[in-house]
C-alpha atoms as a PDB file:
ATOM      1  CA  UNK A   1       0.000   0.000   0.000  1.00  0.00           C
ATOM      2  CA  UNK A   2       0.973   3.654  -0.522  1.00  0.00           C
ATOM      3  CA  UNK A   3      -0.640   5.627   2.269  1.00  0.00           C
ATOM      4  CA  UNK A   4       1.805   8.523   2.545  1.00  0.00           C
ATOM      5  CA  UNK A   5       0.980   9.515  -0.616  1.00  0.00           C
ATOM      6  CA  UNK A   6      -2.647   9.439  -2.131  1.00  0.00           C
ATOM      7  CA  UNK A   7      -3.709   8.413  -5.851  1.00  0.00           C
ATOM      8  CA  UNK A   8      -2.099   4.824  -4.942  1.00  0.00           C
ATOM      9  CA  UNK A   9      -4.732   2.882  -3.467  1.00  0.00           C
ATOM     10  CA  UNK A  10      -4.568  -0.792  -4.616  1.00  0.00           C
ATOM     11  CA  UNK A  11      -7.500  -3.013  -5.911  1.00  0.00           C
ATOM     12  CA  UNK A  12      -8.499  -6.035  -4.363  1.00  0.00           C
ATOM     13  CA  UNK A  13     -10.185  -6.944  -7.292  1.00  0.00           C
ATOM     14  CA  UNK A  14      -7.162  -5.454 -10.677  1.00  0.00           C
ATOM     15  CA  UNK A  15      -8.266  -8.101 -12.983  1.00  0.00           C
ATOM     16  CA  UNK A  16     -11.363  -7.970 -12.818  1.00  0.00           C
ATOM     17  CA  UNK A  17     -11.392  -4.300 -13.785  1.00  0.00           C
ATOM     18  CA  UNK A  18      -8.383  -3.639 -15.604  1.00  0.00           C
ATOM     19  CA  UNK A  19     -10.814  -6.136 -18.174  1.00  0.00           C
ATOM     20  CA  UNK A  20     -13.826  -4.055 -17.244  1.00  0.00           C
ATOM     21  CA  UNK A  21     -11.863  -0.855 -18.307  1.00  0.00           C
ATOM     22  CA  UNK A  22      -9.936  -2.680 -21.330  1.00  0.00           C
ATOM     23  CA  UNK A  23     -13.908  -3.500 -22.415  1.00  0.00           C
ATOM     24  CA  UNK A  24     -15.266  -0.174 -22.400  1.00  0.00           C
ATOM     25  CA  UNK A  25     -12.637   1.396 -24.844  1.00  0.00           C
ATOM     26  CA  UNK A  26     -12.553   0.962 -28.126  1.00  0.00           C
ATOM     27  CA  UNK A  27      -9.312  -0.199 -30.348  1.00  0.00           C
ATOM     28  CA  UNK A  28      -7.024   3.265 -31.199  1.00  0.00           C
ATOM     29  CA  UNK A  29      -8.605   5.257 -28.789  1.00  0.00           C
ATOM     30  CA  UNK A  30      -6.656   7.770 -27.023  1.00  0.00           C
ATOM     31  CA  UNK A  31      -6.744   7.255 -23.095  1.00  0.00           C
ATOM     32  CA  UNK A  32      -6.335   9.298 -20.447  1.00  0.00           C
ATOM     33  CA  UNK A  33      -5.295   7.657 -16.802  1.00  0.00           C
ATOM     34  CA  UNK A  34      -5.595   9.497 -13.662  1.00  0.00           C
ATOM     35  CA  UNK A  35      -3.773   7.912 -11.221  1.00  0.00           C
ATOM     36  CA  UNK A  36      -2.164   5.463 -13.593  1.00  0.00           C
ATOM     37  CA  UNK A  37       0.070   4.205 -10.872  1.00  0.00           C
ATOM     38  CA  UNK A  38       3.123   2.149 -12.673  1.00  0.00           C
ATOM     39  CA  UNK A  39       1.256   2.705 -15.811  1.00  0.00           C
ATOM     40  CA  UNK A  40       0.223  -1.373 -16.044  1.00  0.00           C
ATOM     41  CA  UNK A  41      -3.395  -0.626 -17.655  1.00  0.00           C
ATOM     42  CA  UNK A  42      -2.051   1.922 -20.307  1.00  0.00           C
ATOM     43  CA  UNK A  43       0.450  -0.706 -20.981  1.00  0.00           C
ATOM     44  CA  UNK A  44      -1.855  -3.290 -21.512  1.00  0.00           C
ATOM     45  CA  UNK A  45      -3.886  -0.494 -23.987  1.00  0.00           C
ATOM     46  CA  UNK A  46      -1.382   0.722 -25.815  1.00  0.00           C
ATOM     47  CA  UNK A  47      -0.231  -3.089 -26.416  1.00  0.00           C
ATOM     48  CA  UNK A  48      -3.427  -5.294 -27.126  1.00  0.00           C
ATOM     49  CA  UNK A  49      -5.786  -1.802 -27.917  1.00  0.00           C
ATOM     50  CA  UNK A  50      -3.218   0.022 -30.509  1.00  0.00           C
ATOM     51  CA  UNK A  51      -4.293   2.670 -27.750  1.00  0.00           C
ATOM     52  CA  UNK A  52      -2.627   6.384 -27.932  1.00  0.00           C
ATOM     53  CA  UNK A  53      -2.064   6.830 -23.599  1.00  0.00           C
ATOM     54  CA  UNK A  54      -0.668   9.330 -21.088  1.00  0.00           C
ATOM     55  CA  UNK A  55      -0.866   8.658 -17.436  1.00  0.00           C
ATOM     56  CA  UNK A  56      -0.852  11.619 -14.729  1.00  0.00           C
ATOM     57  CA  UNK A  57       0.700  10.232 -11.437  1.00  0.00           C
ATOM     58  CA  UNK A  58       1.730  12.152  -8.475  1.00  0.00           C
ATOM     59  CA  UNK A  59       4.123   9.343  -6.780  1.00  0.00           C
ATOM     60  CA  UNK A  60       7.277   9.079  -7.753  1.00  0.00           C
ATOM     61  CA  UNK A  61       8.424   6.185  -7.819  1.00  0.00           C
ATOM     62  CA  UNK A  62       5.064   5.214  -9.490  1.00  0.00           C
ATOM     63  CA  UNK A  63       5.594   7.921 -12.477  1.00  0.00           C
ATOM     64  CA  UNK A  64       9.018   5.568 -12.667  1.00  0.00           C
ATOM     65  CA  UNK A  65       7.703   2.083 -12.802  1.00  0.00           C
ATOM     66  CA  UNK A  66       5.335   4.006 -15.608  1.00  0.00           C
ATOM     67  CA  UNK A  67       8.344   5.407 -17.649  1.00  0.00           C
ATOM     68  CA  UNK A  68       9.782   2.438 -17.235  1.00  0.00           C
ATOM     69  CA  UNK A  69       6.816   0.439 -19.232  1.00  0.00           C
ATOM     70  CA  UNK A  70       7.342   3.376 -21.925  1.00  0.00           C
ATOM     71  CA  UNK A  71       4.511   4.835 -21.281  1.00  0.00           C
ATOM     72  CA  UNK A  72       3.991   8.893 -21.469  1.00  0.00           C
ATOM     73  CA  UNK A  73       3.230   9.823 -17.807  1.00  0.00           C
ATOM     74  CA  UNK A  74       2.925  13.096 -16.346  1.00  0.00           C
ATOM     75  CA  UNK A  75       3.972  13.861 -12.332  1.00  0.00           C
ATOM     76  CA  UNK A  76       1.229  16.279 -11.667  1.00  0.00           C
ATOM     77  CA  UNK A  77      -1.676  16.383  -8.640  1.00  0.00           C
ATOM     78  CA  UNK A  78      -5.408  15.605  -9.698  1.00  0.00           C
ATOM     79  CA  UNK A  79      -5.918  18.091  -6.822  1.00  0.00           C
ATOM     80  CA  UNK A  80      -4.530  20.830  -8.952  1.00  0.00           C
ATOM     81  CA  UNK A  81      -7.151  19.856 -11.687  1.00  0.00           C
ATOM     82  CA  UNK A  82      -6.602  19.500 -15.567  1.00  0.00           C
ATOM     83  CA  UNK A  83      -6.524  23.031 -16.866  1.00  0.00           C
ATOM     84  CA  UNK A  84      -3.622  22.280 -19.085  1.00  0.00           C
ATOM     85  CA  UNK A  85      -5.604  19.767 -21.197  1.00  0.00           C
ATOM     86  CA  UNK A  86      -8.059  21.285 -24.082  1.00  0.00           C
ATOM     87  CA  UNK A  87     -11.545  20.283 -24.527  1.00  0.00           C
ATOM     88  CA  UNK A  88     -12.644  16.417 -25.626  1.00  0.00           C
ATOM     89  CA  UNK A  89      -8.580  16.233 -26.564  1.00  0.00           C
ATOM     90  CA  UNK A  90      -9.193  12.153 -25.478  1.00  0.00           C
ATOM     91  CA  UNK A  91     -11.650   9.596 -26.191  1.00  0.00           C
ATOM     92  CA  UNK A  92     -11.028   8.241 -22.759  1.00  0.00           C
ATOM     93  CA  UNK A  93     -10.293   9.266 -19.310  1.00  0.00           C
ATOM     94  CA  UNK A  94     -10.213   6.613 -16.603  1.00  0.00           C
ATOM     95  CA  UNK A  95      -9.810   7.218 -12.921  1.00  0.00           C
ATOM     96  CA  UNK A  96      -9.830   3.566 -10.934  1.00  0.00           C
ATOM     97  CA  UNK A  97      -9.582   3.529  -7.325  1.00  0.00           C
ATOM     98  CA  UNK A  98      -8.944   7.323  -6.992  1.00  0.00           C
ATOM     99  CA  UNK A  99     -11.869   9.789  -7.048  1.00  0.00           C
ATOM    100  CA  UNK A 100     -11.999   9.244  -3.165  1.00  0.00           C
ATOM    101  CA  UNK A 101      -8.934  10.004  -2.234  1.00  0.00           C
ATOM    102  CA  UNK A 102      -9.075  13.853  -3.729  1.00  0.00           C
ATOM    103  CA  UNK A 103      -9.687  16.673  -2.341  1.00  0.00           C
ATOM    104  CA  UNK A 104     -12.072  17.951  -5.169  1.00  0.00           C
ATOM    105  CA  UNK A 105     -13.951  14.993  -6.340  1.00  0.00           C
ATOM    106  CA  UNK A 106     -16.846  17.464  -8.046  1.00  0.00           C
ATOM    107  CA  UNK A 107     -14.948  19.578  -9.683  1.00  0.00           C
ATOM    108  CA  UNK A 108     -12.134  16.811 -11.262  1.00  0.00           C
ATOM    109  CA  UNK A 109     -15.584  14.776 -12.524  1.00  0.00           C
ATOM    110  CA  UNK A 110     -16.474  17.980 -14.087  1.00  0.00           C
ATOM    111  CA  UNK A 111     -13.133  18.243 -15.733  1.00  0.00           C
ATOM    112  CA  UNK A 112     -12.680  14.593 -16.507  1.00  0.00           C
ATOM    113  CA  UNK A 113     -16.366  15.116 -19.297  1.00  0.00           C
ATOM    114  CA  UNK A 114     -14.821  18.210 -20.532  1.00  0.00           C
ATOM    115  CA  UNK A 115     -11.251  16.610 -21.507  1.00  0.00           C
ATOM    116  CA  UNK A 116     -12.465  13.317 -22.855  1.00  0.00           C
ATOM    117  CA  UNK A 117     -16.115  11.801 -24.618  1.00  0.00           C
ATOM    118  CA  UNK A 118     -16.598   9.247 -21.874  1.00  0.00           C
ATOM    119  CA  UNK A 119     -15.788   8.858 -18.085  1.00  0.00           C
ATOM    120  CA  UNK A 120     -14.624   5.838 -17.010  1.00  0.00           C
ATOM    121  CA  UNK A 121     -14.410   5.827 -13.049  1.00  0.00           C
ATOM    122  CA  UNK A 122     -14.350   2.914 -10.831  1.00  0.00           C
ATOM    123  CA  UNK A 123     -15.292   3.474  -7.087  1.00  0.00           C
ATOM    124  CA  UNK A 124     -15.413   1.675  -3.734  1.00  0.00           C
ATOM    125  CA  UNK A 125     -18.647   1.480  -2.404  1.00  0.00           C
ATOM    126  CA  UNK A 126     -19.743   2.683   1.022  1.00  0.00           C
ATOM    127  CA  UNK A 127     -23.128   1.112   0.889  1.00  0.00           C
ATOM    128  CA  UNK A 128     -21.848  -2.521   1.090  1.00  0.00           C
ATOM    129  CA  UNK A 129     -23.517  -4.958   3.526  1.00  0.00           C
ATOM    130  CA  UNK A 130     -20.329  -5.740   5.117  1.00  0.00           C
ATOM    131  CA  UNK A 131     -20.152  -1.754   5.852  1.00  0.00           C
ATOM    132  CA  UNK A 132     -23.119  -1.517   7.264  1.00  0.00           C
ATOM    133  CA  UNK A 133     -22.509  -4.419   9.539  1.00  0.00           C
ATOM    134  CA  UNK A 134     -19.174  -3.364  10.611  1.00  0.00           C
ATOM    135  CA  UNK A 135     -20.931  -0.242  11.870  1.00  0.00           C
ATOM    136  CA  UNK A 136     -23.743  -1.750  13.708  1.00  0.00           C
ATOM    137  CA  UNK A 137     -22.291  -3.786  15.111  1.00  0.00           C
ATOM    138  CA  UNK A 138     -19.283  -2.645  16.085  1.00  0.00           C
ATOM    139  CA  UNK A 139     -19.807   1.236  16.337  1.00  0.00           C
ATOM    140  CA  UNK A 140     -16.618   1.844  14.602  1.00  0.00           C
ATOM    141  CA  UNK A 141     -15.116   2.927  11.174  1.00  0.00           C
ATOM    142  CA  UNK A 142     -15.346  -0.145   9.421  1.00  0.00           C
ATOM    143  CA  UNK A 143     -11.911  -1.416   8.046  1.00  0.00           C
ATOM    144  CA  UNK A 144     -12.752  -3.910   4.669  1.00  0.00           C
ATOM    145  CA  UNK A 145     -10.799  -5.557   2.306  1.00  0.00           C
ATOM    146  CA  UNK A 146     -11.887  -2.641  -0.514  1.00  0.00           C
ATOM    147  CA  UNK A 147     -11.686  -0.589   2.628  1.00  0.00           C
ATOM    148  CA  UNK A 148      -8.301  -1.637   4.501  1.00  0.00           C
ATOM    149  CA  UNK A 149      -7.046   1.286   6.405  1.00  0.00           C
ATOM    150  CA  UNK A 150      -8.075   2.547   9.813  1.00  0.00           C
ATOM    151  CA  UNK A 151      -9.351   6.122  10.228  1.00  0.00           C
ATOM    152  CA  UNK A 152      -6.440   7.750  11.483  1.00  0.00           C
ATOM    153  CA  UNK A 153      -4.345   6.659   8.196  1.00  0.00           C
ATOM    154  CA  UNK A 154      -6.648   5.930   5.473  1.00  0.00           C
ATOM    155  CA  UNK A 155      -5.613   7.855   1.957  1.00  0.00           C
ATOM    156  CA  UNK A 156      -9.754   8.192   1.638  1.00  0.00           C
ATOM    157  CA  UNK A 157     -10.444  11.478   2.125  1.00  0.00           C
ATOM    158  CA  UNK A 158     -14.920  11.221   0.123  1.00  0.00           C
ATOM    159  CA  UNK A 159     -16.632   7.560   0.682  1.00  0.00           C
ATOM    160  CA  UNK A 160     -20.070   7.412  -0.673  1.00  0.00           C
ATOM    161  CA  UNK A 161     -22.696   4.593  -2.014  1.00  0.00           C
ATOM    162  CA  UNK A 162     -24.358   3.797  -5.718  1.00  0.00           C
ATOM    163  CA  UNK A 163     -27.245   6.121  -4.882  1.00  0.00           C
ATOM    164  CA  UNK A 164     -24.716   8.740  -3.009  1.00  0.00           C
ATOM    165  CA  UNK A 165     -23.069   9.098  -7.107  1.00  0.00           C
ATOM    166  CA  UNK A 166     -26.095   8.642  -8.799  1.00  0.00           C
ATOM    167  CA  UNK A 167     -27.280  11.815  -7.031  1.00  0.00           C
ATOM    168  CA  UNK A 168     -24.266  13.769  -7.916  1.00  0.00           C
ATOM    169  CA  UNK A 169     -24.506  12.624 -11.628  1.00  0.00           C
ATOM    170  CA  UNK A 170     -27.659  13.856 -12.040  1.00  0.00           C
ATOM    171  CA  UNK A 171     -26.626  17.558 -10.097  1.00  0.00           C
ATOM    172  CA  UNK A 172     -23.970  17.773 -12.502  1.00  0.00           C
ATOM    173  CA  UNK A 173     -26.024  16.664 -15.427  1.00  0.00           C
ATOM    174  CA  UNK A 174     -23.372  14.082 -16.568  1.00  0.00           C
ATOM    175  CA  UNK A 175     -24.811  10.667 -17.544  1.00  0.00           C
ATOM    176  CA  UNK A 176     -24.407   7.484 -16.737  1.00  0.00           C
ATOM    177  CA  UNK A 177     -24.025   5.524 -19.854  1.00  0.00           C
ATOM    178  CA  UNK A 178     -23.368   2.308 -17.726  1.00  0.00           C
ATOM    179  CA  UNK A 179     -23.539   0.647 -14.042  1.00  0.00           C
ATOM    180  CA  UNK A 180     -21.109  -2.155 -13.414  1.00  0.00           C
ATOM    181  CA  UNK A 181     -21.259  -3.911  -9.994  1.00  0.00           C
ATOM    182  CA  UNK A 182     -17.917  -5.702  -8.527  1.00  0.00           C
ATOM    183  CA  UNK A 183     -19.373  -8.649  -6.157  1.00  0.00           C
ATOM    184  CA  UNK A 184     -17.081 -11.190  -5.158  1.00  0.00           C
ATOM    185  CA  UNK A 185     -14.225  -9.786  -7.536  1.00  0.00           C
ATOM    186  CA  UNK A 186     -16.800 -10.108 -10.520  1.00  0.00           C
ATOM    187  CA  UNK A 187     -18.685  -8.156 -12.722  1.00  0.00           C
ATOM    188  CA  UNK A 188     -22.145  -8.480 -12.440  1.00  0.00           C
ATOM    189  CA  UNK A 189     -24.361  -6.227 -14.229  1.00  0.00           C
ATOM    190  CA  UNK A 190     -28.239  -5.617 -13.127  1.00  0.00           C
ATOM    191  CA  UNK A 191     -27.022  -7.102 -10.576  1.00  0.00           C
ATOM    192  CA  UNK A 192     -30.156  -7.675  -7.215  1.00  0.00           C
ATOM    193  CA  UNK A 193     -29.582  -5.125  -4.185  1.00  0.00           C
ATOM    194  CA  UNK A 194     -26.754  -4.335  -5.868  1.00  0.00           C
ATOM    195  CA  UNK A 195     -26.086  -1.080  -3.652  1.00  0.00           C
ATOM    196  CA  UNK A 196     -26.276  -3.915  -0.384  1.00  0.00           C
ATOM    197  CA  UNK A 197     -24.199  -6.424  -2.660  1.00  0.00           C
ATOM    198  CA  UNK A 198     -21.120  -4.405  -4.814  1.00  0.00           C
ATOM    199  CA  UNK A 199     -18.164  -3.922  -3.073  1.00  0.00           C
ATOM    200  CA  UNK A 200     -17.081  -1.542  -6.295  1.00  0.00           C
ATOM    201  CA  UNK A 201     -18.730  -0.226  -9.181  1.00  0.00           C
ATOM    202  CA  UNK A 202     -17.610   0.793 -12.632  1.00  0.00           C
ATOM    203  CA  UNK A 203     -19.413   3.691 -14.043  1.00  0.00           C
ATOM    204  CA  UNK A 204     -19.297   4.538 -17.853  1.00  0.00           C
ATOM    205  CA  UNK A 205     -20.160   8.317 -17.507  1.00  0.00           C
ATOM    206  CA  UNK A 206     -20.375  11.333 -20.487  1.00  0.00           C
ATOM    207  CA  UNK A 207     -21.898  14.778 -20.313  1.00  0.00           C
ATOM    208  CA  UNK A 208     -25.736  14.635 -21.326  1.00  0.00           C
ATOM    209  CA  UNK A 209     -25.316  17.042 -24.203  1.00  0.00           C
ATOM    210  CA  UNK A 210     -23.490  14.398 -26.006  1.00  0.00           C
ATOM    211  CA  UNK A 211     -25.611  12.216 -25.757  1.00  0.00           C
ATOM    212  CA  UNK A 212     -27.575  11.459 -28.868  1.00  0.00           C
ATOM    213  CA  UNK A 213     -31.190   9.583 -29.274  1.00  0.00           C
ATOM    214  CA  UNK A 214     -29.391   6.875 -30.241  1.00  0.00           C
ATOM    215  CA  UNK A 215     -27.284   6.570 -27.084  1.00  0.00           C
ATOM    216  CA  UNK A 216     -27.604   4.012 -24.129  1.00  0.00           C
ATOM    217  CA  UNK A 217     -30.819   5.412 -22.045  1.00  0.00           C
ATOM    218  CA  UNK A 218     -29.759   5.877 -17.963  1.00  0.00           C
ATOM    219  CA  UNK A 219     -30.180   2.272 -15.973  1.00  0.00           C
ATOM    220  CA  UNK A 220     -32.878   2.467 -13.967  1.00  0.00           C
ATOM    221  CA  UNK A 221     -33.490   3.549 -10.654  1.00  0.00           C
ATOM    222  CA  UNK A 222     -33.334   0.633  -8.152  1.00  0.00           C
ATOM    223  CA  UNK A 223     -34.738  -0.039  -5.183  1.00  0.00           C
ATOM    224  CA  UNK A 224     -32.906   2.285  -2.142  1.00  0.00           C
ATOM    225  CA  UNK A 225     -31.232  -0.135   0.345  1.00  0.00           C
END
């Protein structure tokens, strides 16, 4: 783990959503990782997706392991935001494991629909059973395998649930083109009670004046638990 520094949380459950992520993004796409760690997923695009990539990573030794894999990276803080980059310049942006940890996590999802056509942003989520449990239970900050750090050192600084973002998406007006629950380190989409049953979620997110007729129409509301 990496908890002097944020932006370096690790997921319990890479494979399954590094293939989530590789899904979602279409062959010579240009790609934009927040975050990108060691730059392993922009690897893996720029290798089996003929992908155009740059990473932004504020670790250092991270950025490294990234230039190390060839891949572009900048050292720059997501707290800071992405003025530099022009409108819609990527295809792509994806921010795994990371939007919690910022100071700012409005304003970079703001950012992140103006820089690229789609949103791809994969969060921990706060509504989970085990959560919940942990809490009744025990009356204490709950400590999870998504969730492994105790209050006083956690890199989290923003937890929230499935209907927590929904109700942000729909303040900002960005849309959510898709839902993906993580249950038991799979994907499961339309998944049951899946705000009680994902440990993560991958949304596929774009600004609703892009989206066309033709487009995917929102998922629909579920059941509040």
């Amino acid at each position: 783990m990496c908890a002097q520094h944020r932006y370096c949380m690790e997921d319990p459950s890479l494979d399954v959503t590094d293939k989530l992520l590789m899904e979602q993004i279409q062959p010579g796409s240009r790609v934009l990782d927040l975050g990108c760690g060691d730059g392993r997923l922009l690897a893996r695009l720029r290798d089996e997706r003929d992908a155009s990539v740059l990473g932004m990573e504020i670790d250092i030794t991270q950025h490294h392991g990234a230039i190390a894999r060839g891949v572009p990276v900048i050292q720059a803080d997501l707290d800071e935001g992405l003025h530099d980059i022009p409108d819609q310049a990527f295809d792509y942006v994806v921010l795994s494991q990371t939007l919690q940890q910022v100071l700012h996590p409005k304003q970079l999802l703001e950012e992140m629909v103006r820089v690229a056509h789609q949103a791809l942003v994969v969060v921990p989520n706060f509504g989970n059973w085990r959560i919940r449990l942990q809490v009744l239970k025990q009356g204490r900050a709950p400590v999870t395998e998504v969730l492994p750090y105790e209050w006083y050192n956690t890199p989290n600084l923003h937890l929230m649930s499935m209907h927590d973002f929904q109700d942000l998406m729909r303040i900002l007006g960005i849309e959510i083109l898709k839902e993906i629950p993580i249950i038991k380190h799979r994907a499961v989409e339309k998944a049951w009670l899946a705000n009680l049953r994902a440990q993560q979620i991958l949304y596929v997110l774009q600004r609703q004046e892009q989206t066309t007729e033709h487009a995917p129409s929102k998922p629909a509301t579920p059941l509040t638990f």
